[in-house]
C-alpha atoms as a PDB file:
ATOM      1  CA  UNK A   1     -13.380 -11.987  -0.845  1.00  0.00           C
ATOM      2  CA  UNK A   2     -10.495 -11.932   1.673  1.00  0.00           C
ATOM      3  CA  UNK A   3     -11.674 -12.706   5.384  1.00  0.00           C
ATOM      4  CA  UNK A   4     -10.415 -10.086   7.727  1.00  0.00           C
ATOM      5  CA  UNK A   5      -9.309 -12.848   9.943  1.00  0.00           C
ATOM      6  CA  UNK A   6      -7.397 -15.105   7.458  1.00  0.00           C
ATOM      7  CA  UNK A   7      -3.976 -13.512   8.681  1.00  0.00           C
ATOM      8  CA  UNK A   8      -4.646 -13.737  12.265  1.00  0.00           C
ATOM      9  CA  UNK A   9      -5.832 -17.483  11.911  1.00  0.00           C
ATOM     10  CA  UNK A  10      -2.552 -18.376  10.156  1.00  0.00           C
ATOM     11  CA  UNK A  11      -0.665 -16.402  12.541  1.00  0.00           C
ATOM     12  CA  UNK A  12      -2.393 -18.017  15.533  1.00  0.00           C
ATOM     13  CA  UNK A  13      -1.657 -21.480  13.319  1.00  0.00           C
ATOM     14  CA  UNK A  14       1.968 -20.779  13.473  1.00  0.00           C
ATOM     15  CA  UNK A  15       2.442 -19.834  16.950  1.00  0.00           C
ATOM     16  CA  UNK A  16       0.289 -22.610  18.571  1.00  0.00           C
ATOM     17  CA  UNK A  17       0.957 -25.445  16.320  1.00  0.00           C
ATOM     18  CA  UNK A  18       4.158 -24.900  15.098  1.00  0.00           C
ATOM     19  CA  UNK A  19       6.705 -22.455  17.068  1.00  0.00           C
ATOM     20  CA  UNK A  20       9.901 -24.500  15.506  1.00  0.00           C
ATOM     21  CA  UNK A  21       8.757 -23.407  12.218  1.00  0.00           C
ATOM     22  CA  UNK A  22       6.272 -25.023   9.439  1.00  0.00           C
ATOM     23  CA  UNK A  23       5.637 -25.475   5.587  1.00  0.00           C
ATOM     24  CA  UNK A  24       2.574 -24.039   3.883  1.00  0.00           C
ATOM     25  CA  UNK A  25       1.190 -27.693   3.791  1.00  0.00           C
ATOM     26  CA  UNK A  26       1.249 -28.193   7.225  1.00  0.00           C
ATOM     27  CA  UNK A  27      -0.813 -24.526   7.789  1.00  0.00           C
ATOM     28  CA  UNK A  28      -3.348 -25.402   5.389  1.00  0.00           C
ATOM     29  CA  UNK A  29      -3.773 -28.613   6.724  1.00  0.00           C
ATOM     30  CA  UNK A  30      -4.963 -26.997  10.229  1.00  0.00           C
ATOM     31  CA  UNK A  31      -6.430 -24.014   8.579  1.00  0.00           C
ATOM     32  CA  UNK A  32      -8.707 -26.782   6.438  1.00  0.00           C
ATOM     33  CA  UNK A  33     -10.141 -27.831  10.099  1.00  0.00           C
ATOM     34  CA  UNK A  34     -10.949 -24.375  10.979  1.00  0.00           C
ATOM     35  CA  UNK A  35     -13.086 -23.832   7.624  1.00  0.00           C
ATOM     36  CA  UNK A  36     -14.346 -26.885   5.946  1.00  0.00           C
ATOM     37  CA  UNK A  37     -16.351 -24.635   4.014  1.00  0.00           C
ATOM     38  CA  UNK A  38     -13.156 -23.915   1.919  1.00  0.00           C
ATOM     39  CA  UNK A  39     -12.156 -25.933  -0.999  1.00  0.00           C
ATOM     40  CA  UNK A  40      -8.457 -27.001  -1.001  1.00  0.00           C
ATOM     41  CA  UNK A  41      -7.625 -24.980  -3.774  1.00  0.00           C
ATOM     42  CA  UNK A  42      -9.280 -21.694  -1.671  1.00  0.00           C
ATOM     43  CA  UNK A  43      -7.663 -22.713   1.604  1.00  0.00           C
ATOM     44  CA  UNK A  44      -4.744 -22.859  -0.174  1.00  0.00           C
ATOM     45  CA  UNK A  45      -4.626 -18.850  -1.771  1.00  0.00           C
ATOM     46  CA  UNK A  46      -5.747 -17.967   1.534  1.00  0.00           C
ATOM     47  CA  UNK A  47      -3.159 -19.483   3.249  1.00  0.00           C
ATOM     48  CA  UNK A  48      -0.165 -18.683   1.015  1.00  0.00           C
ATOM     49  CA  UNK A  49      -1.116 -15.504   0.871  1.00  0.00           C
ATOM     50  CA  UNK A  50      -1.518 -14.834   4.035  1.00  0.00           C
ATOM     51  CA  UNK A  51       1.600 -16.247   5.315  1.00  0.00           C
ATOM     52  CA  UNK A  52       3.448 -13.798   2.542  1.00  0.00           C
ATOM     53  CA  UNK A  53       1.947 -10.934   4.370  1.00  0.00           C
ATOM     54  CA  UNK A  54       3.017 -12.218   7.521  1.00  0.00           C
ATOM     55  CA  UNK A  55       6.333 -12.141   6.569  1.00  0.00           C
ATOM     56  CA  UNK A  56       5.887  -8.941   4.757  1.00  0.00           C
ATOM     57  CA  UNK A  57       4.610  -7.323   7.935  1.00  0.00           C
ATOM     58  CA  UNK A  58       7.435  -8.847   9.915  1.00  0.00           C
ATOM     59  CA  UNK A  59       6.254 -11.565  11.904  1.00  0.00           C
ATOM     60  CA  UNK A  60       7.168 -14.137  10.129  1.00  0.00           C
ATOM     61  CA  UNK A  61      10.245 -15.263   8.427  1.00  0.00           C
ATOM     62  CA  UNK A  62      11.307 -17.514   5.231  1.00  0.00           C
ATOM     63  CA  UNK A  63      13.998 -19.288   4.120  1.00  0.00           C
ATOM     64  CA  UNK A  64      14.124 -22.142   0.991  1.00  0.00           C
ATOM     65  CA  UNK A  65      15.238 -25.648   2.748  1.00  0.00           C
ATOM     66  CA  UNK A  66      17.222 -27.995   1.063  1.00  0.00           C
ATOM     67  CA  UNK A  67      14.298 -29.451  -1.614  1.00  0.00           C
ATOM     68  CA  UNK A  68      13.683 -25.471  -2.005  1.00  0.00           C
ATOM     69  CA  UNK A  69      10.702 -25.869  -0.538  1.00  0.00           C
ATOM     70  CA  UNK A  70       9.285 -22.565   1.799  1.00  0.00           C
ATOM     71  CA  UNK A  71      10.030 -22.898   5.486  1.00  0.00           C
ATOM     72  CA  UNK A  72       8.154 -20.235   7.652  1.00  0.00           C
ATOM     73  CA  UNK A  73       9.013 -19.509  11.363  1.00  0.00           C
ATOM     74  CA  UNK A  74       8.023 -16.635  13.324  1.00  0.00           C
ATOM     75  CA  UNK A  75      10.367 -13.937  13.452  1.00  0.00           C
ATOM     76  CA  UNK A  76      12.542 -13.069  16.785  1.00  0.00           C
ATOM     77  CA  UNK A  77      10.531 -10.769  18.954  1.00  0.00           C
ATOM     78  CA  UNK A  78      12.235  -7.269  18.870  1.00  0.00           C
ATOM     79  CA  UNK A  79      11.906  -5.240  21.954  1.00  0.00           C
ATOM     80  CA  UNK A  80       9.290  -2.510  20.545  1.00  0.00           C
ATOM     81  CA  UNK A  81       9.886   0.728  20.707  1.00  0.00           C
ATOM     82  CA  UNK A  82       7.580   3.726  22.350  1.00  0.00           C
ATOM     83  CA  UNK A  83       4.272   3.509  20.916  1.00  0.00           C
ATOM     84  CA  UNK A  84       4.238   6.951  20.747  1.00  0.00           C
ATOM     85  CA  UNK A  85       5.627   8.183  17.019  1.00  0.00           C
ATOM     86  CA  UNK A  86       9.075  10.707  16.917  1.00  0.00           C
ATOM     87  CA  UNK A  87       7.809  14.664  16.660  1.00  0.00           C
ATOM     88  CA  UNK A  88       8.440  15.955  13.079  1.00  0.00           C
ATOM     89  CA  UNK A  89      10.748  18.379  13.446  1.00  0.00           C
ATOM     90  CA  UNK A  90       9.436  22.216  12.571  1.00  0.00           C
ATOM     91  CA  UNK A  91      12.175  21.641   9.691  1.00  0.00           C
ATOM     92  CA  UNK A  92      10.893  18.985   8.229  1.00  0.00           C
ATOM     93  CA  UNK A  93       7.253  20.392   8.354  1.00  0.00           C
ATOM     94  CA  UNK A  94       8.135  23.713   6.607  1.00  0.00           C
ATOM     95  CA  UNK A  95       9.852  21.392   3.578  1.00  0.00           C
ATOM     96  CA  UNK A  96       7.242  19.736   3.258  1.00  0.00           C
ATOM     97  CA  UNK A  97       4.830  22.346   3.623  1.00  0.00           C
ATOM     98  CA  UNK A  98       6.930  23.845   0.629  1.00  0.00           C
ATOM     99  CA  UNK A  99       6.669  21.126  -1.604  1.00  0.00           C
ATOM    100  CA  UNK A 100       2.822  21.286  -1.358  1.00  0.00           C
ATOM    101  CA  UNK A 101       2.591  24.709  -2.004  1.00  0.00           C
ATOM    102  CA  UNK A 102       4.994  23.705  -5.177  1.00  0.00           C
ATOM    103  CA  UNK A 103       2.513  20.682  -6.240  1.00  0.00           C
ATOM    104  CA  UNK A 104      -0.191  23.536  -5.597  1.00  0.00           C
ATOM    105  CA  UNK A 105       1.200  25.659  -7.889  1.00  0.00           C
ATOM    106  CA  UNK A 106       2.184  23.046 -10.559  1.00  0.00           C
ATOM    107  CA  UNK A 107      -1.732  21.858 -10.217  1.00  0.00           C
ATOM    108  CA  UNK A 108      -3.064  25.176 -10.696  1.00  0.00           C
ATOM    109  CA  UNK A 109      -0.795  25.691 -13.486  1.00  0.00           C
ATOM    110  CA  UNK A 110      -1.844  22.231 -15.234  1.00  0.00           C
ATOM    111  CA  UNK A 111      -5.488  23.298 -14.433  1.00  0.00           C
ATOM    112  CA  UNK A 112      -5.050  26.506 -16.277  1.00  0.00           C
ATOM    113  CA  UNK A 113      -3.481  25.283 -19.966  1.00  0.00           C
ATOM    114  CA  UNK A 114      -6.078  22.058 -19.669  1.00  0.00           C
ATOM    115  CA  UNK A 115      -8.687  24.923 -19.329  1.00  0.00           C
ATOM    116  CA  UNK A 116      -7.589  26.445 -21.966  1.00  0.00           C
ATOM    117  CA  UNK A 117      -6.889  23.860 -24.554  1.00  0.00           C
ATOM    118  CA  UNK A 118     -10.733  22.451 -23.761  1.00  0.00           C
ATOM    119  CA  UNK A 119     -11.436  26.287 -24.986  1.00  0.00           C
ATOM    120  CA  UNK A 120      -9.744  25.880 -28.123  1.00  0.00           C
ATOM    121  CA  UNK A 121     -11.291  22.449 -28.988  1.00  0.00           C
ATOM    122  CA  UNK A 122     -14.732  24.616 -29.341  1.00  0.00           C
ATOM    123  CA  UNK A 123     -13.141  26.274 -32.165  1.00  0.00           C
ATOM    124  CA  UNK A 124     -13.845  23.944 -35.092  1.00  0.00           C
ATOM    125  CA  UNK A 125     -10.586  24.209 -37.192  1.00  0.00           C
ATOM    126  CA  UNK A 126      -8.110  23.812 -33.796  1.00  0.00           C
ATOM    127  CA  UNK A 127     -10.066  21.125 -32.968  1.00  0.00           C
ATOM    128  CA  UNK A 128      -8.546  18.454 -34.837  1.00  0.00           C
ATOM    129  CA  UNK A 129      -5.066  19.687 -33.754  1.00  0.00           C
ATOM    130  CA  UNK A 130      -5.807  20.206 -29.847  1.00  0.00           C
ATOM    131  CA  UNK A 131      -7.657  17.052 -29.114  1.00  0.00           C
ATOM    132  CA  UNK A 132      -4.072  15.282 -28.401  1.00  0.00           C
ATOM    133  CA  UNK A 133      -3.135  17.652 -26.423  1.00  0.00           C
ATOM    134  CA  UNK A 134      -6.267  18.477 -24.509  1.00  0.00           C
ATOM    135  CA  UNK A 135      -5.580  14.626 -23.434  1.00  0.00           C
ATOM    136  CA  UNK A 136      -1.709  14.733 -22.340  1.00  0.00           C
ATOM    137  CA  UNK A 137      -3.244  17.736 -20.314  1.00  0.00           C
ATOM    138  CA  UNK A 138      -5.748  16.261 -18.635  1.00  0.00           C
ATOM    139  CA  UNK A 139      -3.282  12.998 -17.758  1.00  0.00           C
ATOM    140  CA  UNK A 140      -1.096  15.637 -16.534  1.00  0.00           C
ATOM    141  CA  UNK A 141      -3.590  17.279 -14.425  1.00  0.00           C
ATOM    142  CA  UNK A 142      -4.492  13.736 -13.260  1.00  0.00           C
ATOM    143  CA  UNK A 143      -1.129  13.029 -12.010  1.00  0.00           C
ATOM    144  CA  UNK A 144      -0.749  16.703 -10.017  1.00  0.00           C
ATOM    145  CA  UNK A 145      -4.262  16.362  -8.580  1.00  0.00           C
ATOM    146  CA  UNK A 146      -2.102  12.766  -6.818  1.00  0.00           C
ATOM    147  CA  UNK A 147       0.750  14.584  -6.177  1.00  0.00           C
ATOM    148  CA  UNK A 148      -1.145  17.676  -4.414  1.00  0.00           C
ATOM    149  CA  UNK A 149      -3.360  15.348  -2.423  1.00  0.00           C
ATOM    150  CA  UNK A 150      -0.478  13.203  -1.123  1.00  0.00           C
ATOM    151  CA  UNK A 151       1.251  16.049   0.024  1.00  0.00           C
ATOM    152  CA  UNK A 152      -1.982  17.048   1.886  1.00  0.00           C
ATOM    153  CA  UNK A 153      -2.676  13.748   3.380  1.00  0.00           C
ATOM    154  CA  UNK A 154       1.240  13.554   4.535  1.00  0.00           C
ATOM    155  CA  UNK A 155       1.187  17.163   5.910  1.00  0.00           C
ATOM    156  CA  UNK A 156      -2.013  16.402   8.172  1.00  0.00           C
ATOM    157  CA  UNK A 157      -0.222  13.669   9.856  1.00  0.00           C
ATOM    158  CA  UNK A 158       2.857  15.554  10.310  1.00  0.00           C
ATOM    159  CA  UNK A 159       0.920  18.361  11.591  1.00  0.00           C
ATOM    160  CA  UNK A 160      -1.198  15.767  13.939  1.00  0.00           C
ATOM    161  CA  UNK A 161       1.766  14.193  15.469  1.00  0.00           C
ATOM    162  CA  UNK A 162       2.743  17.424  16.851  1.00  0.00           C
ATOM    163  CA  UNK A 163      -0.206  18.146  18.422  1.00  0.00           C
END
């Protein structure tokens, strides 16, 4: 299992011990004295992965040297903007809002012929010719149940950033 602080060791790797920029070698290396407990070979995953995220998340940066080998520095400092997020505009809320009353419908819909279908299984001579179906159905309903809940999740943090 991942350590919660395997990132911010690397990171604070990088920045104190090597601001110019550094190979994965040379992280490991110091990460290794942090946690003998590690094996090489687990030091290592830790490390490379974490250094991937790092650059991922923007605070580091890559480029393949000469003997295309993986040369990490930290990224340039960008003057961050406002913590505080952009309003959604009453625009954009009301589409969205509209698209989750569309993945509502298209849910309740799904719902209703997978309901259905299970109905006709119980009859024994459809049974044979509904159990296919009954399945692409319930995958169906599967996906819109996603689909509905995203839309939720989305529309209570539009609807919390204009509070």
């Amino acid at each position: 299992m991942r350590s919660a602080n395997v990132s911010s060791d690397v990171l604070q790797i990088v920045k104190q011990d090597f601001p110019d920029g550094c190979y994965l070698a040379q992280v490991l290396e110091k990460y290794l004295e942090m946690h003998p407990d590690l094996t090489h070979k687990q030091a290592r995953i830790k490390v490379d992965k974490s250094l991937r995220f790092q650059e991922k998340k923007g605070y580091l940066r890559s480029v393949l040297d000469e003997g295309l080998k993986r040369r990490y520095s930290l990224a340039p400092v960008e003057p961050t903007v406002s913590s505080t997020q952009e309003v959604p505009s009453e625009q954009l809320l009301n589409k969205y809002r509209q698209k989750s009353k569309e993945a509502h419908v298209k849910l309740a819909s799904a719902k209703s012929q997978w309901e259905h279908l299970k109905s006709f299984q119980q009859i024994p001579e459809l049974k044979a010719y509904v159990d296919d179906l009954v399945i692409e159905a319930e995958q169906e309903l599967n996906q819109l149940v996603g689909i509905d809940v995203a839309y939720e999740k989305l529309l209570k943090k539009l609807e919390s950033s204009c509070v």
